[in-house]
N, C-alpha and C. Protein backbone atom coordinates (compact mmCIF):
# COMPACT_ATOMS: atom_id res chain seq x y z
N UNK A 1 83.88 87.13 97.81
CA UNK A 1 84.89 86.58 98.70
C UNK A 1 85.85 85.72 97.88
N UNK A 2 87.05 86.19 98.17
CA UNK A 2 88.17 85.16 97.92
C UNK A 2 88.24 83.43 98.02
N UNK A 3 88.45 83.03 96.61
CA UNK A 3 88.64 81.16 97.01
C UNK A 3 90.08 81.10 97.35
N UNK A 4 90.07 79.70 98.35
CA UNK A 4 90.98 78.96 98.35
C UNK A 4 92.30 78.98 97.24
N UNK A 5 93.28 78.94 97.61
CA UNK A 5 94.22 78.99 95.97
C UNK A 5 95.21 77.89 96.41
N UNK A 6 95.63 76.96 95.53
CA UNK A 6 97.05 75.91 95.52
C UNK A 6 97.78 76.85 95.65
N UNK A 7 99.08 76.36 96.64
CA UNK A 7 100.38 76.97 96.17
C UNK A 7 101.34 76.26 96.39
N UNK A 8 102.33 76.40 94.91
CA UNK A 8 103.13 75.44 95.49
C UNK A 8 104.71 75.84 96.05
N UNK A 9 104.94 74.81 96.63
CA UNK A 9 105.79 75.15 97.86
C UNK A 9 107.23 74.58 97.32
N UNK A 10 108.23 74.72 98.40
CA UNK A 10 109.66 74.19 97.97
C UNK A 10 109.99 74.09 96.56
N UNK A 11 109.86 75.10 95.77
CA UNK A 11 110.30 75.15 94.03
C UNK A 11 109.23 74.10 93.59
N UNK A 12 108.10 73.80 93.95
CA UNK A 12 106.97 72.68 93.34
C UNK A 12 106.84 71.62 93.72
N UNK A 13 107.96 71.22 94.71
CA UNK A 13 108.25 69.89 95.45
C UNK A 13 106.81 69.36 96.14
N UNK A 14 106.00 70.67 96.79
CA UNK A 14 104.94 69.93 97.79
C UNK A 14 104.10 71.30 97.03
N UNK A 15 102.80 70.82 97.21
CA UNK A 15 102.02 72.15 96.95
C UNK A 15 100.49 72.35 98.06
N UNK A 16 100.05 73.25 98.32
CA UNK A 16 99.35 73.62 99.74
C UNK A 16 97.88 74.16 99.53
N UNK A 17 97.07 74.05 99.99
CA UNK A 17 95.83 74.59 99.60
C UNK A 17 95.59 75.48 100.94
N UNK A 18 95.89 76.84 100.47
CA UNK A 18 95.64 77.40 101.68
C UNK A 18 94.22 78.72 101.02
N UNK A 19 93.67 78.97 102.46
CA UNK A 19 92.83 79.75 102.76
C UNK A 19 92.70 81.24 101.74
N UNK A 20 92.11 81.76 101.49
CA UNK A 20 92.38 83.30 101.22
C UNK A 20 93.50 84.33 102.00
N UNK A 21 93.57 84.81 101.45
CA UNK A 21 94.68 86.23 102.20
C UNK A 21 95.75 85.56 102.47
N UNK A 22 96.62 84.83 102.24
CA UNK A 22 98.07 84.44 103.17
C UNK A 22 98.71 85.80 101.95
N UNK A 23 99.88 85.99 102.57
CA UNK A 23 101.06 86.93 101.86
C UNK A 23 102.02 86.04 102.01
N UNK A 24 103.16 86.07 101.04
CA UNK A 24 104.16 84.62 100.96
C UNK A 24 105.51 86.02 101.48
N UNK A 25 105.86 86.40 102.71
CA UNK A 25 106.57 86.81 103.65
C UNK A 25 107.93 86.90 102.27
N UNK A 26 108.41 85.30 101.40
CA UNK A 26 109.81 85.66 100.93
C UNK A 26 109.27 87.03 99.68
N UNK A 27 108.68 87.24 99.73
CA UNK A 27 108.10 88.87 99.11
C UNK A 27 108.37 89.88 100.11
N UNK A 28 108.81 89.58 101.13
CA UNK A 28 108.84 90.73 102.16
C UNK A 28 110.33 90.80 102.89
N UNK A 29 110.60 89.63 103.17
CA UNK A 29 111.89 89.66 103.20
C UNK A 29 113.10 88.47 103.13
N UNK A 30 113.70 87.93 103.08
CA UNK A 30 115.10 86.58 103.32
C UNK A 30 113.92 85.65 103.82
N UNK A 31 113.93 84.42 103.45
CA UNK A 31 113.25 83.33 103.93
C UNK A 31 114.06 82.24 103.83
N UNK A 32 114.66 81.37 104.66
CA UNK A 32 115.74 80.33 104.02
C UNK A 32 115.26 79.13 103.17
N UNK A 33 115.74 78.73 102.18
CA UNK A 33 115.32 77.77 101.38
C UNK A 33 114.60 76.34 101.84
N UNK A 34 114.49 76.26 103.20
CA UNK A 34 114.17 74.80 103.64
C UNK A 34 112.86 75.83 104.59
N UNK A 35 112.53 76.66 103.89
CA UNK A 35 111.31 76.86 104.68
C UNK A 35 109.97 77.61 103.57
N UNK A 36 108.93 77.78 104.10
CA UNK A 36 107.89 78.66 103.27
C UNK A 36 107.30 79.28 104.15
N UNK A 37 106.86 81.14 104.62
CA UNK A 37 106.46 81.34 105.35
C UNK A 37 105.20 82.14 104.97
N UNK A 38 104.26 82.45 105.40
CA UNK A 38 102.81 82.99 105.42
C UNK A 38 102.60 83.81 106.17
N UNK A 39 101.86 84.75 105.90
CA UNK A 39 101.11 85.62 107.11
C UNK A 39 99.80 86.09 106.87
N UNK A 40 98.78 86.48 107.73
CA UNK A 40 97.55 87.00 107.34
C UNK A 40 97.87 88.51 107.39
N UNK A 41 97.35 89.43 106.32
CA UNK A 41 97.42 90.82 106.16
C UNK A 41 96.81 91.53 107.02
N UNK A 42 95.70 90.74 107.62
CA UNK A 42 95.20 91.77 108.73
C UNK A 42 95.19 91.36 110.22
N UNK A 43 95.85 90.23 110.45
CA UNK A 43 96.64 89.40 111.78
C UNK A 43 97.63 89.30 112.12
N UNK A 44 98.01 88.62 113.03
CA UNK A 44 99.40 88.84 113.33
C UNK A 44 99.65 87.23 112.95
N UNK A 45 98.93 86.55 112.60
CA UNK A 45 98.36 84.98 112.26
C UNK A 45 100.02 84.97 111.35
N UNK A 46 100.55 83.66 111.57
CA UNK A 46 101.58 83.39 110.64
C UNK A 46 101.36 81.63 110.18
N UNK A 47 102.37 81.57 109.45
CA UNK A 47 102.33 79.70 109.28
C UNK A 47 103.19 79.65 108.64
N UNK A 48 104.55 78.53 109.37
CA UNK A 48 105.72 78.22 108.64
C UNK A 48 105.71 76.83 108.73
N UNK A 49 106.23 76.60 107.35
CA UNK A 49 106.98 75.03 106.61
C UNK A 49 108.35 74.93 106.85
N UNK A 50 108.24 74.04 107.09
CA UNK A 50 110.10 73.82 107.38
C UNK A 50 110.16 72.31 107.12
N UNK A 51 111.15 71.78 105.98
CA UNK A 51 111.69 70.94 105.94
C UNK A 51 113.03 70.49 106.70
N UNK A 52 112.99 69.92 107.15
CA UNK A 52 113.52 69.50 108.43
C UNK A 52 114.80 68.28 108.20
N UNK A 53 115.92 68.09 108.54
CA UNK A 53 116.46 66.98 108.45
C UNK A 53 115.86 65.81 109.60
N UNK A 54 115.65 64.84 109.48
CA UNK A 54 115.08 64.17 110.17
C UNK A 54 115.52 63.52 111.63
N UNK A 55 114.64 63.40 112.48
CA UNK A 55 115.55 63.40 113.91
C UNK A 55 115.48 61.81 114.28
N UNK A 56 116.16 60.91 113.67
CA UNK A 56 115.74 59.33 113.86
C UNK A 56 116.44 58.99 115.49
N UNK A 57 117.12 59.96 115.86
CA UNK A 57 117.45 59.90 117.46
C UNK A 57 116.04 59.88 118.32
N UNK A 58 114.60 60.31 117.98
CA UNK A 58 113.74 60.57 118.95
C UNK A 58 112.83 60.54 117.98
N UNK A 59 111.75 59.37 118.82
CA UNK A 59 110.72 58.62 118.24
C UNK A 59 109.12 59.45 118.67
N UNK A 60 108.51 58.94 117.89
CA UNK A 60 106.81 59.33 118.70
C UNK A 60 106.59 60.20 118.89
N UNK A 61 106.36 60.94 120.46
CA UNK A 61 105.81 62.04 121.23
C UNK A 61 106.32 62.66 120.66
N UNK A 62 107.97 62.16 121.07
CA UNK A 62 109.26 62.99 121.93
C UNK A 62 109.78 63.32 120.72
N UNK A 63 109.56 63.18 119.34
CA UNK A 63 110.18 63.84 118.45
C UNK A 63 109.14 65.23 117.88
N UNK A 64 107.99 65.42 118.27
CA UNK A 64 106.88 66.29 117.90
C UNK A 64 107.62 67.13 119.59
N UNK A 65 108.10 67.36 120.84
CA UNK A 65 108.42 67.19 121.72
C UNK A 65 110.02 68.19 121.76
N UNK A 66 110.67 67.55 120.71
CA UNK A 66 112.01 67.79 120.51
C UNK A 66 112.02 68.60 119.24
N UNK A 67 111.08 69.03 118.52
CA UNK A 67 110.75 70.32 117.03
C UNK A 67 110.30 71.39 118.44
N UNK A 68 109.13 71.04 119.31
CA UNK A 68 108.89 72.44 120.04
C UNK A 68 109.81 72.72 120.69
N UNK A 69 110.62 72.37 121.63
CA UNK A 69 111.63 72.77 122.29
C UNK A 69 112.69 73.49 121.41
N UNK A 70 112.85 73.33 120.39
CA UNK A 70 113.87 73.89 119.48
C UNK A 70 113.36 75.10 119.21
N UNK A 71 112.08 75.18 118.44
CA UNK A 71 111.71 76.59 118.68
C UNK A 71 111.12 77.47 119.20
N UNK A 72 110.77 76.90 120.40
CA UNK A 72 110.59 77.52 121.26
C UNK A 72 112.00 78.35 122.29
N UNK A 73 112.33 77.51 121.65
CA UNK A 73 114.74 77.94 122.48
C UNK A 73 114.58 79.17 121.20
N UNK A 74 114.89 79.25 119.67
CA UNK A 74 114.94 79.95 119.08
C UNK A 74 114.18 81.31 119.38
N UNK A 75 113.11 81.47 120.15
CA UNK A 75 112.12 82.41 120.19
C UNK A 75 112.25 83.31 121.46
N UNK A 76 112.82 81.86 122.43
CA UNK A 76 112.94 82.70 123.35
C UNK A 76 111.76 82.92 124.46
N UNK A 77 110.59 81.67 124.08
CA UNK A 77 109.06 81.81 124.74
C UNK A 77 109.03 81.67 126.00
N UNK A 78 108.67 82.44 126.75
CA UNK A 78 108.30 82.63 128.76
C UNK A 78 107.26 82.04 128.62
N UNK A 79 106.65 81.73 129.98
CA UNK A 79 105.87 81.15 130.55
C UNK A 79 104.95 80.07 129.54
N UNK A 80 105.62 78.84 129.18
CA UNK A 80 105.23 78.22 127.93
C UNK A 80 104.39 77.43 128.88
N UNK A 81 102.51 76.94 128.45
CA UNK A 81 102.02 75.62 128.47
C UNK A 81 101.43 75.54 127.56
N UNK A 82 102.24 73.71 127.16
CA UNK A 82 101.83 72.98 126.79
C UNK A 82 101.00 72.08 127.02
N UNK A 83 99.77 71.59 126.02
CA UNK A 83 99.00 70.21 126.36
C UNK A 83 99.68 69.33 125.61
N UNK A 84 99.54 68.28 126.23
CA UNK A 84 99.80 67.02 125.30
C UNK A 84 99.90 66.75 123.96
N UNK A 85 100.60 65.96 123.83
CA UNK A 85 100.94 65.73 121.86
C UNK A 85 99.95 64.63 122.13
N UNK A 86 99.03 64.89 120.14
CA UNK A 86 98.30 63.76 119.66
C UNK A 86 99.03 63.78 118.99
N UNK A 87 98.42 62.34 118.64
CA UNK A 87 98.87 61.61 117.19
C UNK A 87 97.40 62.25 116.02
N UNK A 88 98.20 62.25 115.24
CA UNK A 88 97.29 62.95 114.06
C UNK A 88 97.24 61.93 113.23
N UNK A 89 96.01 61.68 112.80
CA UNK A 89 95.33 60.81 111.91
C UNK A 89 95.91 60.87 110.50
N UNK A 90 96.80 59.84 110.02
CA UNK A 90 97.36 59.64 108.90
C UNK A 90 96.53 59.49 107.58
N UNK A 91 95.01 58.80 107.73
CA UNK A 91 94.41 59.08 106.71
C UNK A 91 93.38 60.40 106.13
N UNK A 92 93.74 61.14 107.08
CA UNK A 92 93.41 62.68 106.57
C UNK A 92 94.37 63.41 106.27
N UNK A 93 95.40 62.44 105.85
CA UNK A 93 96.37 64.05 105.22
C UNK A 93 96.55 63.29 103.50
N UNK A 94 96.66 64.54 102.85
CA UNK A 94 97.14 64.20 101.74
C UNK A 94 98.58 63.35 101.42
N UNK A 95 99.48 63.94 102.48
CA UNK A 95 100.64 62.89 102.78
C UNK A 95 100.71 61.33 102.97
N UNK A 96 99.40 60.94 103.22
CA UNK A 96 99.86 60.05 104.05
C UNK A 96 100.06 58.48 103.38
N UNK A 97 100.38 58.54 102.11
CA UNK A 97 101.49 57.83 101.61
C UNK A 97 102.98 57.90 101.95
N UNK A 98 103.37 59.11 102.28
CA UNK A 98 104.57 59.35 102.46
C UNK A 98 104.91 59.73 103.65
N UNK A 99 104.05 59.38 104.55
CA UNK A 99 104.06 60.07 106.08
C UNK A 99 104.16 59.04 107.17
N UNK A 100 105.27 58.10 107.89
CA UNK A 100 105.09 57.43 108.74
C UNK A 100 104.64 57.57 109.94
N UNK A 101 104.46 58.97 110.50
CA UNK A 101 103.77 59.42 111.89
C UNK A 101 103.71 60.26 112.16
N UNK A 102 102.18 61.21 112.46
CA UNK A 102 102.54 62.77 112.23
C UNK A 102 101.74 63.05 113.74
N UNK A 103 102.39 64.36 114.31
CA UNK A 103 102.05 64.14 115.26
C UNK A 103 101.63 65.88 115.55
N UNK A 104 100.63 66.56 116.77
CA UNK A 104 100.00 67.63 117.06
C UNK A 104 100.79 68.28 117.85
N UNK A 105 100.81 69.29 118.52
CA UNK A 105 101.00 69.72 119.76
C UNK A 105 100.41 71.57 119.64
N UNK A 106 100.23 71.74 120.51
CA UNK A 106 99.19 73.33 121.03
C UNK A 106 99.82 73.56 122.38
N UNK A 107 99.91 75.24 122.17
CA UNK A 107 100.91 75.60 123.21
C UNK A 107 100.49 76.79 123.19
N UNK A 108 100.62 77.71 124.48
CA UNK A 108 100.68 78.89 125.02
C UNK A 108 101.56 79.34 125.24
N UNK A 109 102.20 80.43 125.08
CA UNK A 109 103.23 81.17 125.22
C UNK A 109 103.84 82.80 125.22
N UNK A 110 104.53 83.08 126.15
CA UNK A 110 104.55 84.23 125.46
C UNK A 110 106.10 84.97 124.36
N UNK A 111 106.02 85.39 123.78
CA UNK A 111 107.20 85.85 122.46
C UNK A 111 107.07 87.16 122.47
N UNK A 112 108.01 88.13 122.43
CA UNK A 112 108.69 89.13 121.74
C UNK A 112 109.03 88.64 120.13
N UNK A 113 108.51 89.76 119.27
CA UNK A 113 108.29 89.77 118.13
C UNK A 113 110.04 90.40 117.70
N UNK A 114 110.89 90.22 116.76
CA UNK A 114 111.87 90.61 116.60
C UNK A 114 111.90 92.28 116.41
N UNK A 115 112.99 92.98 117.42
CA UNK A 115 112.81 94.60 117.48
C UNK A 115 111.71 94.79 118.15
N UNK A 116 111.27 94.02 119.26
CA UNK A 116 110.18 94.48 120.25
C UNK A 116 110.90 93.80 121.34
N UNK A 117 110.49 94.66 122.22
CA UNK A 117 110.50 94.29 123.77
C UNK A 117 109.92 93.80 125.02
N UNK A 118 108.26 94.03 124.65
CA UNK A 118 106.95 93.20 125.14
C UNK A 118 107.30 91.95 124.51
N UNK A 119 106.69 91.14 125.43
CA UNK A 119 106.45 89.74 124.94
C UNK A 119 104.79 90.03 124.89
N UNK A 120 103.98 89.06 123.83
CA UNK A 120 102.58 88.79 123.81
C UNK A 120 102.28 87.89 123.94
N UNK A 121 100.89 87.36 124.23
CA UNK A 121 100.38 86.24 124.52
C UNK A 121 100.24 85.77 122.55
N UNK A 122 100.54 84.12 122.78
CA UNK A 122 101.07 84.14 121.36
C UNK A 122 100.52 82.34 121.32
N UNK A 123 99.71 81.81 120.78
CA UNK A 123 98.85 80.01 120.49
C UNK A 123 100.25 79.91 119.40
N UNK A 124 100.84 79.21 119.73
CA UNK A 124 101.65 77.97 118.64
C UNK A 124 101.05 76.83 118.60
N UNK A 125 100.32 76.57 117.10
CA UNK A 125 100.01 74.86 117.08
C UNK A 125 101.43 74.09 116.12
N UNK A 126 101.52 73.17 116.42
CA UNK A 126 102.63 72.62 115.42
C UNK A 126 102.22 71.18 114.76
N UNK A 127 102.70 70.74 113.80
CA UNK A 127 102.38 69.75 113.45
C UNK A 127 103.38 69.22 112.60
N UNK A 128 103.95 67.70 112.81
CA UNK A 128 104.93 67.23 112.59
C UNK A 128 104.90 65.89 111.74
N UNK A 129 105.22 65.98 110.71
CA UNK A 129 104.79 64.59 109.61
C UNK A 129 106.41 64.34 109.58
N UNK A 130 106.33 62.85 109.76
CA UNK A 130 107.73 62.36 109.53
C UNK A 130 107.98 61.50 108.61
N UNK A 131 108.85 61.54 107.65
CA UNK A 131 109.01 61.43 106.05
C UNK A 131 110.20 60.30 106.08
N UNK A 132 110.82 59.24 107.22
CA UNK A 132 112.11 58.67 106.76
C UNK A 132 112.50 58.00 105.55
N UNK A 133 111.78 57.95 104.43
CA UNK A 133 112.55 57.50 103.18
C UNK A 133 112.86 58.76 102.87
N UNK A 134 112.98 59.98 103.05
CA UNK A 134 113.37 60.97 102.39
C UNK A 134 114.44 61.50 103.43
N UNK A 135 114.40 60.90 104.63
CA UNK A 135 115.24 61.58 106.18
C UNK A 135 114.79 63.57 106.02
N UNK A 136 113.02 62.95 106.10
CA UNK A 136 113.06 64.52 106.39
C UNK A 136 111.42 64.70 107.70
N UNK A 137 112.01 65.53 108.42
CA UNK A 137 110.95 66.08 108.92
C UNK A 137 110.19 67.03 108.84
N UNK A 138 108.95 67.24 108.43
CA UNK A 138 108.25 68.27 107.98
C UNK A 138 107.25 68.84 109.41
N UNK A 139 107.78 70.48 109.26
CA UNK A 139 106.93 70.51 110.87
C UNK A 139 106.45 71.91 109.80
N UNK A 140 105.39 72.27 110.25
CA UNK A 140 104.30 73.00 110.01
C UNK A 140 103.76 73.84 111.68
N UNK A 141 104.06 75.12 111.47
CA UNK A 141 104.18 75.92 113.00
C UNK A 141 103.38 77.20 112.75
N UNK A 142 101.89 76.88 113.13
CA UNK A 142 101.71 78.53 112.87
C UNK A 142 101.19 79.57 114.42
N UNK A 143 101.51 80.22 114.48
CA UNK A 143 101.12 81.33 115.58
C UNK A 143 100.43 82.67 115.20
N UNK A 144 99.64 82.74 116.30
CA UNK A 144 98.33 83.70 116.42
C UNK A 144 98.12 84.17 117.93
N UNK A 145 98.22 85.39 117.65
CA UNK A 145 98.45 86.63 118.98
C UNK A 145 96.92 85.77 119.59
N UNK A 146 96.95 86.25 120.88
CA UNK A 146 95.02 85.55 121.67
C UNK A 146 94.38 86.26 121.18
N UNK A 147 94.15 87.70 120.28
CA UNK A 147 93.10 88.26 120.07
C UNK A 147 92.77 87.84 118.17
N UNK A 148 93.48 86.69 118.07
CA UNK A 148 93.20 86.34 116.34
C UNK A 148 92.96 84.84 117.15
N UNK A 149 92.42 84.14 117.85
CA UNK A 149 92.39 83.29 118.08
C UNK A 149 91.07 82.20 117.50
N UNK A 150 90.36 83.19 117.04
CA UNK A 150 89.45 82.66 116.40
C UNK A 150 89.34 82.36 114.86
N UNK A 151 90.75 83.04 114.62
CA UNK A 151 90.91 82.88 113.37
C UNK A 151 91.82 81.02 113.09
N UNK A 152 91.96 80.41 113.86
CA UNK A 152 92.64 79.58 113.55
C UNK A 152 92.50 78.88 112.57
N UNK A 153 91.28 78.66 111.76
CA UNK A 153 90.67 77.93 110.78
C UNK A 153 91.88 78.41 109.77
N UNK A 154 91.88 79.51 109.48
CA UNK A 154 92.73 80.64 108.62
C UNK A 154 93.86 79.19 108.06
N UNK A 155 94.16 78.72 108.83
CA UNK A 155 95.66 77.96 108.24
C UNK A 155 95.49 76.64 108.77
N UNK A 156 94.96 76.13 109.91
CA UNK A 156 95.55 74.99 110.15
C UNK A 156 94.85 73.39 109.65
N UNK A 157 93.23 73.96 109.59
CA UNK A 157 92.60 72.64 109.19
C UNK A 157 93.21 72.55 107.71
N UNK A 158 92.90 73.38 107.05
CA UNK A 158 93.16 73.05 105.66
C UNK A 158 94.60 72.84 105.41
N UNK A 159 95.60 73.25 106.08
CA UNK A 159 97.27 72.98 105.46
C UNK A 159 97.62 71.92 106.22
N UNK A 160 97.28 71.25 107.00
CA UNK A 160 97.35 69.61 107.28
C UNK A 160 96.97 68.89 106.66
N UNK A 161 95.69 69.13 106.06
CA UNK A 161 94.99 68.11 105.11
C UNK A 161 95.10 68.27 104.15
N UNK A 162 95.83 69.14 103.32
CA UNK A 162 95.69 69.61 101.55
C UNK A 162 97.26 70.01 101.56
N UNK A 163 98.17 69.20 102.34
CA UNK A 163 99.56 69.25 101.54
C UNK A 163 99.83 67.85 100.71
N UNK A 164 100.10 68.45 99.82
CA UNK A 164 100.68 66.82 98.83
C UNK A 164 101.95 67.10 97.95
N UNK A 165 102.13 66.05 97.82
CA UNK A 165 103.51 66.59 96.42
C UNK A 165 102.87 67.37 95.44
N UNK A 166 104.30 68.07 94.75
CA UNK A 166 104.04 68.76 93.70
C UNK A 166 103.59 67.54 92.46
């Protein structure tokens, strides 16, 4: 079985300890520079980085609150529920020197995949570390169809807790 592998992210800026099997997607196709995207080869499992300009208009919840609504508008998601935003424990991330408040949220939804016309039942977890000496927001978004749902381990415990600078 496959180990764990570093990778590093944003030209070396941050680097990630992710799981076995991710495929790095800008091998597959356009990825924009303020992002890093993942996928599992045999899921529909994804996980995107996005460096974020920072939203100092909206604090707390409502800024973990105001990242889902954005892409969830981008996607286009029907019948969305959401549970509640936590606050995520700052001394389990490798960030959290550089992290003034990072925050959870888990959501149901359904998405049409681009060039499809079904929407699927589709888990978005997100997770939002907010960086203001750098005015950046770092949101971390991965989604998994309901029948990979057990795969969640795949990306999320470990790329919350094992991002750090390059």
């Amino acid at each position: 079985m496959k180990s764990s592998r570093n990778y590093p992210l944003f030209g070396g800026t941050f680097s990630s300890i992710l799981p076995p099997g991710p495929i790095d997607v800008s091998n597959l196709r356009w990825v924009p520079d303020h992002q890093e995207v993942f996928c599992h080869p045999m899921t529909d499992q994804s996980l995107i980085m996005e460096l974020l300009e920072l939203q100092a208009h909206v604090q707390g919840e409502a800024a973990a609150r105001y990242h889902f609504e954005d892409v969830r508008g981008e996607q286009g998601a029907k019948a969305v529920q959401v549970e509640p935003v936590q606050s995520l424990s700052l001394e389990n991330l490798a960030l959290r020197g550089y992290c003034q408040e990072a925050w959870v949220l888990y959501s149901k939804q359904q998405v049409a995949k681009e060039n499809q016309q079904v929407a699927k039942d589709v888990t978005l977890n997100q997770a939002l570390l907010r960086l203001p000496q750098y005015q950046t927001d770092l949101l971390l978004t991965s989604h998994q169809h309901s029948h990979t749902q057990q795969l969640i381990s795949w990306t999320w415990k470990s790329v919350t807790s094992a991002m750090e600078p390059g």
